[in-house]
PDB file of N, CA and C in Angstrom:
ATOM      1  N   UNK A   1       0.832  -1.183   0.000  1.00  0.00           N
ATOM      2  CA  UNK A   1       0.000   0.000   0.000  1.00  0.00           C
ATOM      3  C   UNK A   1       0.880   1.251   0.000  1.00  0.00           C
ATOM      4  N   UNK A   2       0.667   2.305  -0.953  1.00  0.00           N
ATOM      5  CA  UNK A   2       1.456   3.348  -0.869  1.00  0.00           C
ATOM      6  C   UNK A   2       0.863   4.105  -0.040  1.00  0.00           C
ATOM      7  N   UNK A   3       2.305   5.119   0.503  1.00  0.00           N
ATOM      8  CA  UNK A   3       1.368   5.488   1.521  1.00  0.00           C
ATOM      9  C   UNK A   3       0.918   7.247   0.496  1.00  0.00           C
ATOM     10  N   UNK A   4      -0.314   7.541   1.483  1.00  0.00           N
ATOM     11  CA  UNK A   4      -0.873   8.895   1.074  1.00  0.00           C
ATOM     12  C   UNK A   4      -0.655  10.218   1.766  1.00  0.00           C
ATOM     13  N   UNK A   5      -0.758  10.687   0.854  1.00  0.00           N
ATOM     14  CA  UNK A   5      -0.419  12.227   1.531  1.00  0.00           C
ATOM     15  C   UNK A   5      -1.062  13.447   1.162  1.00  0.00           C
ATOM     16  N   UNK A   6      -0.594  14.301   2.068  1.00  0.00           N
ATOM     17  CA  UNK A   6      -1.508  15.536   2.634  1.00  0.00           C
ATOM     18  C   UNK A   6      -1.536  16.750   1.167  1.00  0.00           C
ATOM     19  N   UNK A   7      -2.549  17.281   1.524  1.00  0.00           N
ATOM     20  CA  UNK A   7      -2.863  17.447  -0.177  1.00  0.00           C
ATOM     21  C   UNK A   7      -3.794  19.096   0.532  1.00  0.00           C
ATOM     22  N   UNK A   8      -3.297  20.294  -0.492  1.00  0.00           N
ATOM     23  CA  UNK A   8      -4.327  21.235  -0.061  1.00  0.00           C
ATOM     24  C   UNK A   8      -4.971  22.004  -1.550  1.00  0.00           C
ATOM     25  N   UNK A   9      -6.159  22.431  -1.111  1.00  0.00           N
ATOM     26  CA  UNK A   9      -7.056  22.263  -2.442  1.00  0.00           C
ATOM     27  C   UNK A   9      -7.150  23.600  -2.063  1.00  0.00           C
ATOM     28  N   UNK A  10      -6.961  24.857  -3.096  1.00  0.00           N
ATOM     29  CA  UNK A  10      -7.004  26.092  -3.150  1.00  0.00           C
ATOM     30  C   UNK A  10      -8.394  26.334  -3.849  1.00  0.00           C
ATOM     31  N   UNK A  11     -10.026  26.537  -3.295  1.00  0.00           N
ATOM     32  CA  UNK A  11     -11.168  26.922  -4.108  1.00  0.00           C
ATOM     33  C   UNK A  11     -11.164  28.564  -4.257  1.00  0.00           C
ATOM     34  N   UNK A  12     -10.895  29.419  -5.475  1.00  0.00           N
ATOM     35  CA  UNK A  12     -11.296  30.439  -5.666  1.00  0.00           C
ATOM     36  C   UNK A  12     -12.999  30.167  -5.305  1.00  0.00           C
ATOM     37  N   UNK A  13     -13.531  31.474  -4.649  1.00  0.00           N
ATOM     38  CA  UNK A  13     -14.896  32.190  -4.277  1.00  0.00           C
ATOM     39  C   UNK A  13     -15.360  33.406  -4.710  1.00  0.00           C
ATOM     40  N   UNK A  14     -16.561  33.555  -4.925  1.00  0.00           N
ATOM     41  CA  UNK A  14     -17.102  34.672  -5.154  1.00  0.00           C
ATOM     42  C   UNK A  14     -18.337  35.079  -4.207  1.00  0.00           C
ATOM     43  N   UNK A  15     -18.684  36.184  -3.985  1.00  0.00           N
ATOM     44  CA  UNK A  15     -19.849  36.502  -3.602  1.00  0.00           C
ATOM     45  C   UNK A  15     -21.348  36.354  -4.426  1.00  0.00           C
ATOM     46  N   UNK A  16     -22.005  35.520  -4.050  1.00  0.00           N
ATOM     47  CA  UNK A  16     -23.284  35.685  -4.859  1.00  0.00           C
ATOM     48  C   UNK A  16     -23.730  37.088  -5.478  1.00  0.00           C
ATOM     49  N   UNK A  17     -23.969  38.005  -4.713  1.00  0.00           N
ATOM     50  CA  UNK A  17     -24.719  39.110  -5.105  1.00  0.00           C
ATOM     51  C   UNK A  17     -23.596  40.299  -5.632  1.00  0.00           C
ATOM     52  N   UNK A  18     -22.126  40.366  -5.600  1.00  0.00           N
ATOM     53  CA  UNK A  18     -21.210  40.911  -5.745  1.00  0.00           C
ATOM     54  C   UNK A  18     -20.033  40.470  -6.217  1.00  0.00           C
ATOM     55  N   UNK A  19     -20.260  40.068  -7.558  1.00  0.00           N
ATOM     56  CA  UNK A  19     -19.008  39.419  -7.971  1.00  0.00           C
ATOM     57  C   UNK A  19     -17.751  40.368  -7.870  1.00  0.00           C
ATOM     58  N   UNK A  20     -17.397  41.708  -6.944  1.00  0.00           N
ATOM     59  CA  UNK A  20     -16.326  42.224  -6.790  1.00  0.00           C
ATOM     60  C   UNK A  20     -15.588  41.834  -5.933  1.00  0.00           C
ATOM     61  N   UNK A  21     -16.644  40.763  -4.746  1.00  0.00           N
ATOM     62  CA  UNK A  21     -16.154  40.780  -3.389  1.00  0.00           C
ATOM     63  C   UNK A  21     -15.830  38.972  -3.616  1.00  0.00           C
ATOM     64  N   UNK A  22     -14.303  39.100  -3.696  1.00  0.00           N
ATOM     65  CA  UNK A  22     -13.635  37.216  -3.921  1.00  0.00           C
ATOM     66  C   UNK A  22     -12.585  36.761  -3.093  1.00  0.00           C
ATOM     67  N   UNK A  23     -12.564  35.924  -2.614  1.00  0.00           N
ATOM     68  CA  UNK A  23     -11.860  35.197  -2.199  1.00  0.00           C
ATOM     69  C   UNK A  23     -11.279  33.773  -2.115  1.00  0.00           C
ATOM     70  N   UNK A  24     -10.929  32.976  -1.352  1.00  0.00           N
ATOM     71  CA  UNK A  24     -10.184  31.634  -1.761  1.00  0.00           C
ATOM     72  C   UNK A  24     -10.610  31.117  -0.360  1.00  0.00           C
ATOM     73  N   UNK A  25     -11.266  29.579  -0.508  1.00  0.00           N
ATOM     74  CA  UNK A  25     -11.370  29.187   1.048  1.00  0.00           C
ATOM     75  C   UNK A  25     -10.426  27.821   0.569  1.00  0.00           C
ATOM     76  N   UNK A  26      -9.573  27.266   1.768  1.00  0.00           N
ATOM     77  CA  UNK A  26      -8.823  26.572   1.590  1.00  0.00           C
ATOM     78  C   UNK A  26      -9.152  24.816   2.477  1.00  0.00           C
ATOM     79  N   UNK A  27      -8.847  23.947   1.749  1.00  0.00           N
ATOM     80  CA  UNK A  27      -9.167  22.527   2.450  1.00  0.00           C
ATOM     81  C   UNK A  27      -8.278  21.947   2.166  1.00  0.00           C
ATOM     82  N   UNK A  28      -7.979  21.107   3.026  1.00  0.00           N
ATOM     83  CA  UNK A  28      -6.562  20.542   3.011  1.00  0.00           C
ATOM     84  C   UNK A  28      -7.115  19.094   3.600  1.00  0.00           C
ATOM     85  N   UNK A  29      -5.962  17.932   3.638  1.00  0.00           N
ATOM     86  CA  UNK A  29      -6.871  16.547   3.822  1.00  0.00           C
ATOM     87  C   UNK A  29      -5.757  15.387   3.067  1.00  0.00           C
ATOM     88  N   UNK A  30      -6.231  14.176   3.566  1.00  0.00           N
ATOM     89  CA  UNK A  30      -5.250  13.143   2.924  1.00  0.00           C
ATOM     90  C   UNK A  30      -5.640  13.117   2.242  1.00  0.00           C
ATOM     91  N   UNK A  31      -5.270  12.237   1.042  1.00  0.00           N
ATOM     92  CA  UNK A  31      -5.648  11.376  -0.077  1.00  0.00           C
ATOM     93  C   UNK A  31      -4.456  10.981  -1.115  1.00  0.00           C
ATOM     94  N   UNK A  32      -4.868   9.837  -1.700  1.00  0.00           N
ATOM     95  CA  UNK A  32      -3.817   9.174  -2.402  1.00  0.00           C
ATOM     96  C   UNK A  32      -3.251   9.977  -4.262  1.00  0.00           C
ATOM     97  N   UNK A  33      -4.695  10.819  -4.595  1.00  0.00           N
ATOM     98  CA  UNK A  33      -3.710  11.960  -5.216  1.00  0.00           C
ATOM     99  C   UNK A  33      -4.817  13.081  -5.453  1.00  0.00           C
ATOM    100  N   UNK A  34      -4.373  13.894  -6.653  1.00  0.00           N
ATOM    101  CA  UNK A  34      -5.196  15.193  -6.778  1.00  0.00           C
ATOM    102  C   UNK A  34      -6.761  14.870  -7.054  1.00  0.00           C
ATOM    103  N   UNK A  35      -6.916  14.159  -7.545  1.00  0.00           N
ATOM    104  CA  UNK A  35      -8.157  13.375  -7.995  1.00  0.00           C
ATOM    105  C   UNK A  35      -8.956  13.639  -6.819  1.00  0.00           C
ATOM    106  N   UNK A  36      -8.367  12.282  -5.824  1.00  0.00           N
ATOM    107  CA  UNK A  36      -9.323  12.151  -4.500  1.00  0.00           C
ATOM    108  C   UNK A  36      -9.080  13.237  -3.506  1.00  0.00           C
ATOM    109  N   UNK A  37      -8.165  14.192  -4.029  1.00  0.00           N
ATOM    110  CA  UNK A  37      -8.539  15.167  -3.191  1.00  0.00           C
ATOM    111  C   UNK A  37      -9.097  16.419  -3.080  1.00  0.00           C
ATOM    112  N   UNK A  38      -9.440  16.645  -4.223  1.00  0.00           N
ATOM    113  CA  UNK A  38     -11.075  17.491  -5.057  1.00  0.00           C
ATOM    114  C   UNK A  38     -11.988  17.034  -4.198  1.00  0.00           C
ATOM    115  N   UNK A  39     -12.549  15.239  -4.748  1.00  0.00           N
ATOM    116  CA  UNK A  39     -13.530  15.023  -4.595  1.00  0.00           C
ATOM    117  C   UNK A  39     -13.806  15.074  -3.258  1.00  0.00           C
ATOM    118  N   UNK A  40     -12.927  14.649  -2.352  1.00  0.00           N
ATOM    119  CA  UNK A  40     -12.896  14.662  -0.492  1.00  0.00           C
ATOM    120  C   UNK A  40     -13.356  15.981  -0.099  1.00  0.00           C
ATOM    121  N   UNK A  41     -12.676  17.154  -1.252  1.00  0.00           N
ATOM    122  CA  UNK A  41     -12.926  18.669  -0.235  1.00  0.00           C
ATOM    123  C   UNK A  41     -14.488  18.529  -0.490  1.00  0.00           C
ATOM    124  N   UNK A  42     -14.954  18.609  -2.305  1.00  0.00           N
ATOM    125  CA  UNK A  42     -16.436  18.727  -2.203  1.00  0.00           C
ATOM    126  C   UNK A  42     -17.068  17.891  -1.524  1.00  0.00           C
ATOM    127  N   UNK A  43     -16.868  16.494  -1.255  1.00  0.00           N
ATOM    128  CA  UNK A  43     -17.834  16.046   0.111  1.00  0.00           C
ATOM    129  C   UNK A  43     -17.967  16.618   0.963  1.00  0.00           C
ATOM    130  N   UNK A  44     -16.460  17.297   1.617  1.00  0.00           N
ATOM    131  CA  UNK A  44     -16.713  17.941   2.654  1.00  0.00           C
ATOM    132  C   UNK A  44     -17.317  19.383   2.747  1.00  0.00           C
ATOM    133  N   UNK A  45     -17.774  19.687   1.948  1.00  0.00           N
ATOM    134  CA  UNK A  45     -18.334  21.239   1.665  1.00  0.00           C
ATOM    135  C   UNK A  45     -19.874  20.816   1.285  1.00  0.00           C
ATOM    136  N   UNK A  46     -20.241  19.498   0.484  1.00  0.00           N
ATOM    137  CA  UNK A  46     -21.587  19.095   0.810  1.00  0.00           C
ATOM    138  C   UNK A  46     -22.410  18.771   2.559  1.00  0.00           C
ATOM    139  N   UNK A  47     -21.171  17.896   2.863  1.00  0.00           N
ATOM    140  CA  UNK A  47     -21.513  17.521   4.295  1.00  0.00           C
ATOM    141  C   UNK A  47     -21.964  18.744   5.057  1.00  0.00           C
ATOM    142  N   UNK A  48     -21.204  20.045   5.105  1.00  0.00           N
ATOM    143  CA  UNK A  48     -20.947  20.861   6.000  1.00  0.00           C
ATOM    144  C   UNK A  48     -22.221  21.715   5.381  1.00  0.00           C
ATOM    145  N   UNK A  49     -22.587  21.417   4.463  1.00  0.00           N
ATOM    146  CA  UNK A  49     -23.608  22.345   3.918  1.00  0.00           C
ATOM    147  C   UNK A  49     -25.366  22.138   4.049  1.00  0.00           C
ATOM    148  N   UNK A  50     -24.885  20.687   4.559  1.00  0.00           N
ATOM    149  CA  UNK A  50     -26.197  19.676   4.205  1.00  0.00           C
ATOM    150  C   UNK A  50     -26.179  20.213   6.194  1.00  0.00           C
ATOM    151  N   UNK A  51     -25.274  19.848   7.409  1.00  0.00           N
ATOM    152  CA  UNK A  51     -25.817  20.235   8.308  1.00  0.00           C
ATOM    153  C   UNK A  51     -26.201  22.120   8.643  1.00  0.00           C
ATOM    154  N   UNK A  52     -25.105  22.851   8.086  1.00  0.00           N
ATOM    155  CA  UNK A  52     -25.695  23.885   8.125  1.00  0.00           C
ATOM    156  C   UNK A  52     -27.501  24.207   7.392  1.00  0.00           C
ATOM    157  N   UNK A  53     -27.752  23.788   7.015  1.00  0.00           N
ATOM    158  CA  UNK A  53     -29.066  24.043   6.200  1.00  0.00           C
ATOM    159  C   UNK A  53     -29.985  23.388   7.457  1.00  0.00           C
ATOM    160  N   UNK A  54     -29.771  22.612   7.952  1.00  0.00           N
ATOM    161  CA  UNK A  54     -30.542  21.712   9.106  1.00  0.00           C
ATOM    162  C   UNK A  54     -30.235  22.502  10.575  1.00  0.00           C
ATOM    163  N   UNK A  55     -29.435  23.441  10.575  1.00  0.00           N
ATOM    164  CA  UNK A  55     -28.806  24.240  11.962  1.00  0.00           C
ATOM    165  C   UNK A  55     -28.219  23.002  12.708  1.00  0.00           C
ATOM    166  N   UNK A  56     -27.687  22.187  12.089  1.00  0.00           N
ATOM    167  CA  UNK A  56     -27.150  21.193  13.245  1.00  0.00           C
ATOM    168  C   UNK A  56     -25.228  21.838  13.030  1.00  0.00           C
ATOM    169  N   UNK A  57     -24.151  21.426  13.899  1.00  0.00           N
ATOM    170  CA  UNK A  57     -23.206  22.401  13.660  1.00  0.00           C
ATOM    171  C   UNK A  57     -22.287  21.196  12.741  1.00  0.00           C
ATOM    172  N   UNK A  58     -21.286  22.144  12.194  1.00  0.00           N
ATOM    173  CA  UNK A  58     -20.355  21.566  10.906  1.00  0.00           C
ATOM    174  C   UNK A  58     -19.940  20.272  11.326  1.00  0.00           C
ATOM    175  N   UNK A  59     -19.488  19.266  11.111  1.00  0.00           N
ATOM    176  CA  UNK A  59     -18.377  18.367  11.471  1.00  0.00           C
ATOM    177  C   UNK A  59     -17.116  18.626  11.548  1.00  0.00           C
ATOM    178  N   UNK A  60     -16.525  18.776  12.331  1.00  0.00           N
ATOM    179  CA  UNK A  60     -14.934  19.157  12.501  1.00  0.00           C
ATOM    180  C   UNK A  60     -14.076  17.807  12.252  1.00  0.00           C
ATOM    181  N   UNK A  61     -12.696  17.607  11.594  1.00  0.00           N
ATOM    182  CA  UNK A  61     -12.269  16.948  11.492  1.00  0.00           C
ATOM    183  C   UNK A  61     -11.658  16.503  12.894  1.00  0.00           C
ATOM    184  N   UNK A  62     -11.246  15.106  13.264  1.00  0.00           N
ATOM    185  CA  UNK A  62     -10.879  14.937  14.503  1.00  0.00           C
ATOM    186  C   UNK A  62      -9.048  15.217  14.650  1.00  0.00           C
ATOM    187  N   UNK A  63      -8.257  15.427  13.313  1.00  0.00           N
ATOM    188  CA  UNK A  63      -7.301  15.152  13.278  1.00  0.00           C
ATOM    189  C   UNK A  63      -6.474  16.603  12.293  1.00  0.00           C
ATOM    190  N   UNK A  64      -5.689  16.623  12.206  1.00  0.00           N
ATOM    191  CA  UNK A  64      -4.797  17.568  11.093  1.00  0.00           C
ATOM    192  C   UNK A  64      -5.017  17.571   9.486  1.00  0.00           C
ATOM    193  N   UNK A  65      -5.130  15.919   9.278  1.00  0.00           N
ATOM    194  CA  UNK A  65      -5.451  15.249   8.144  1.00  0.00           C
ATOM    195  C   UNK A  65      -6.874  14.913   7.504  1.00  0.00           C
ATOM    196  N   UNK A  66      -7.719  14.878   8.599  1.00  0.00           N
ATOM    197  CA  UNK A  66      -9.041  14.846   8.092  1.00  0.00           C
ATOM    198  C   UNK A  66      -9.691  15.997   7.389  1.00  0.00           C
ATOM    199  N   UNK A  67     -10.927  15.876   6.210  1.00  0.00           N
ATOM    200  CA  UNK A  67     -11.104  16.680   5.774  1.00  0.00           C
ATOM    201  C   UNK A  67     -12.740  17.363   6.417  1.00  0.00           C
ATOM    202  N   UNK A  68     -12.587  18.576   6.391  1.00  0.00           N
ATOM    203  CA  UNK A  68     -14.075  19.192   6.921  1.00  0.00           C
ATOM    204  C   UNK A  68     -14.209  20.500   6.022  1.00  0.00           C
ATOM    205  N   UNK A  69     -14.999  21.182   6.625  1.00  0.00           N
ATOM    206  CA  UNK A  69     -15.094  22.389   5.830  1.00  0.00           C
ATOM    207  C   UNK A  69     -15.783  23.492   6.596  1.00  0.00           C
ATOM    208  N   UNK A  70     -15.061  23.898   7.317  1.00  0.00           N
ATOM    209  CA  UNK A  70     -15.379  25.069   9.195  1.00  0.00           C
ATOM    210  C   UNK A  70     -15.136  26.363   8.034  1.00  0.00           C
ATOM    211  N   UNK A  71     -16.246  27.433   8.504  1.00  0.00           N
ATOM    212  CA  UNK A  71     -16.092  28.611   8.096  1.00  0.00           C
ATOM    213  C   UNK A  71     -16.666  28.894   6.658  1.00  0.00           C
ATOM    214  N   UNK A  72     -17.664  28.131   6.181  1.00  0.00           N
ATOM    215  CA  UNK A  72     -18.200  28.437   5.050  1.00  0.00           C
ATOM    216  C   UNK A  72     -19.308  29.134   4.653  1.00  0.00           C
ATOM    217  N   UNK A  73     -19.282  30.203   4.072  1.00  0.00           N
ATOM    218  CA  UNK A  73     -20.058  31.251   4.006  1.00  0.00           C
ATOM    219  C   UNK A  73     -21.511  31.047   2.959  1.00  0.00           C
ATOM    220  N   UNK A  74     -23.102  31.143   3.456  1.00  0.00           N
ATOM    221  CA  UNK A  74     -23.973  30.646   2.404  1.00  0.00           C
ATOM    222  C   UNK A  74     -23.947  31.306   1.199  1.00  0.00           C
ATOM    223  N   UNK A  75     -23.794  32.885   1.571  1.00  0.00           N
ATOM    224  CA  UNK A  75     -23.722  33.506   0.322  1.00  0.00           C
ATOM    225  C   UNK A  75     -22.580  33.995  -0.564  1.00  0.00           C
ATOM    226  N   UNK A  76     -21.472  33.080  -0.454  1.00  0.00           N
ATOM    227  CA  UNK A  76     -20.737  32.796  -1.491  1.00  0.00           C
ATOM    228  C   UNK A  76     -20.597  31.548  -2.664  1.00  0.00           C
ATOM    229  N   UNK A  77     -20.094  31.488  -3.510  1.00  0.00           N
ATOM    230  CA  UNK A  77     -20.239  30.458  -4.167  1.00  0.00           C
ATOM    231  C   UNK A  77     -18.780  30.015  -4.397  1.00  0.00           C
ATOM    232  N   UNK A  78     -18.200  28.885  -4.424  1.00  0.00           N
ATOM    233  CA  UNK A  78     -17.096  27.975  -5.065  1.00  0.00           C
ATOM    234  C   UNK A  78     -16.994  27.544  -6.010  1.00  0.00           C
ATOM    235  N   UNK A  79     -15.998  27.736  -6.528  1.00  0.00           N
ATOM    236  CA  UNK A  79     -16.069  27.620  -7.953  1.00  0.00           C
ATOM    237  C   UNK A  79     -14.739  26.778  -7.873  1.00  0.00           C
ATOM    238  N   UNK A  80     -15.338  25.612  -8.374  1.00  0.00           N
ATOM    239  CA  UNK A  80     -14.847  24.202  -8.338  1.00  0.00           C
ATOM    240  C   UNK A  80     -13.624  24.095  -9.282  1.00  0.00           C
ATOM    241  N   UNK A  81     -14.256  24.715 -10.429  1.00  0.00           N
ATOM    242  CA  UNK A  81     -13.696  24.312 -11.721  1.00  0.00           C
ATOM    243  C   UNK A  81     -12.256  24.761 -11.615  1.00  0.00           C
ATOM    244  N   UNK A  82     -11.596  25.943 -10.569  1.00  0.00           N
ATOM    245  CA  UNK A  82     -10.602  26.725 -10.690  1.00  0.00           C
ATOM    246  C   UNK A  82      -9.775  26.396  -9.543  1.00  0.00           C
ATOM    247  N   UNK A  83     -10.154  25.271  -9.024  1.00  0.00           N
ATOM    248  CA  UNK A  83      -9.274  25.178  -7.730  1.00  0.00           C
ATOM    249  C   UNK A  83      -7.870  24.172  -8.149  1.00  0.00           C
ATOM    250  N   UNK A  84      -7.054  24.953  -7.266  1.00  0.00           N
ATOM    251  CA  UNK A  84      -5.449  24.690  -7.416  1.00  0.00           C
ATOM    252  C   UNK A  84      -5.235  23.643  -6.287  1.00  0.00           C
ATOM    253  N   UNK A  85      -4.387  22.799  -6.906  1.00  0.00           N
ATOM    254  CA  UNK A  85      -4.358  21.686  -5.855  1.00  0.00           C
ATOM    255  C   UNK A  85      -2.639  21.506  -5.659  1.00  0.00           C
ATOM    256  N   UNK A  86      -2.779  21.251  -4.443  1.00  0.00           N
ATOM    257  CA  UNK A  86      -0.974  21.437  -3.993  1.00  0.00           C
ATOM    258  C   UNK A  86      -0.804  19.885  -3.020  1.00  0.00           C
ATOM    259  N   UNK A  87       0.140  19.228  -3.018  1.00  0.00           N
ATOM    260  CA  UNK A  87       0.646  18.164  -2.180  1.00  0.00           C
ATOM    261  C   UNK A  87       1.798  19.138  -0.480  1.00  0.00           C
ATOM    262  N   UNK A  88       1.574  18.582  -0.209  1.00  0.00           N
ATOM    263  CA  UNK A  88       2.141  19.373   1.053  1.00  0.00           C
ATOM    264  C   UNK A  88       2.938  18.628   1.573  1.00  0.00           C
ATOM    265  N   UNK A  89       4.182  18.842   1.843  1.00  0.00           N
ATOM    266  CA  UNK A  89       5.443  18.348   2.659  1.00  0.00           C
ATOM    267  C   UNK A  89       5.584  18.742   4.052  1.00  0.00           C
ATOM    268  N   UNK A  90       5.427  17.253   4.233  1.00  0.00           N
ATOM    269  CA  UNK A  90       5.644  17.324   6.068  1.00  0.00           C
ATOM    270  C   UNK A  90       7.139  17.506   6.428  1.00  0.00           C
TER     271      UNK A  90
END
């Protein structure tokens, strides 16, 4: 088994109602490469989205490596298509 590693996913953001007002929210997380580590952040930005909508609170990762998604704003949007993905050296 190879081993996997820590991986951070750069999502450019925009404001819904103000496309002047942008920024970048950042997720970081294991996975075995860039691939699974897209798809891990958007789970974790569904997950976190699916309890915010319910008022129940985010899931926090338990660890350094786990992926979550704390601090996500409703009225911005992510824009998937543009996110930069980096491997990270421990």
């Amino acid at each position: 088994m190879r081993p996997r590693t820590v991986w951070e996913i750069d999502v450019p953001m925009k404001h819904r109602q103000d496309d002047s007002r942008t920024g970048v929210h950042v997720f970081t997380g294991l996975a075995d490469n860039a691939s699974e580590a897209v798809a891990s952040a958007v789970r974790a930005c569904e997950i976190a989205r699916l309890h915010a909508m319910s008022s129940r609170p985010i899931p926090a990762g338990t660890s350094r490596v786990d992926w979550s998604a704390r601090g996500l704003r409703p009225d911005w949007e992510l824009c998937w298509d543009r996110a930069q993905k980096k491997q990270i050296v421990l």
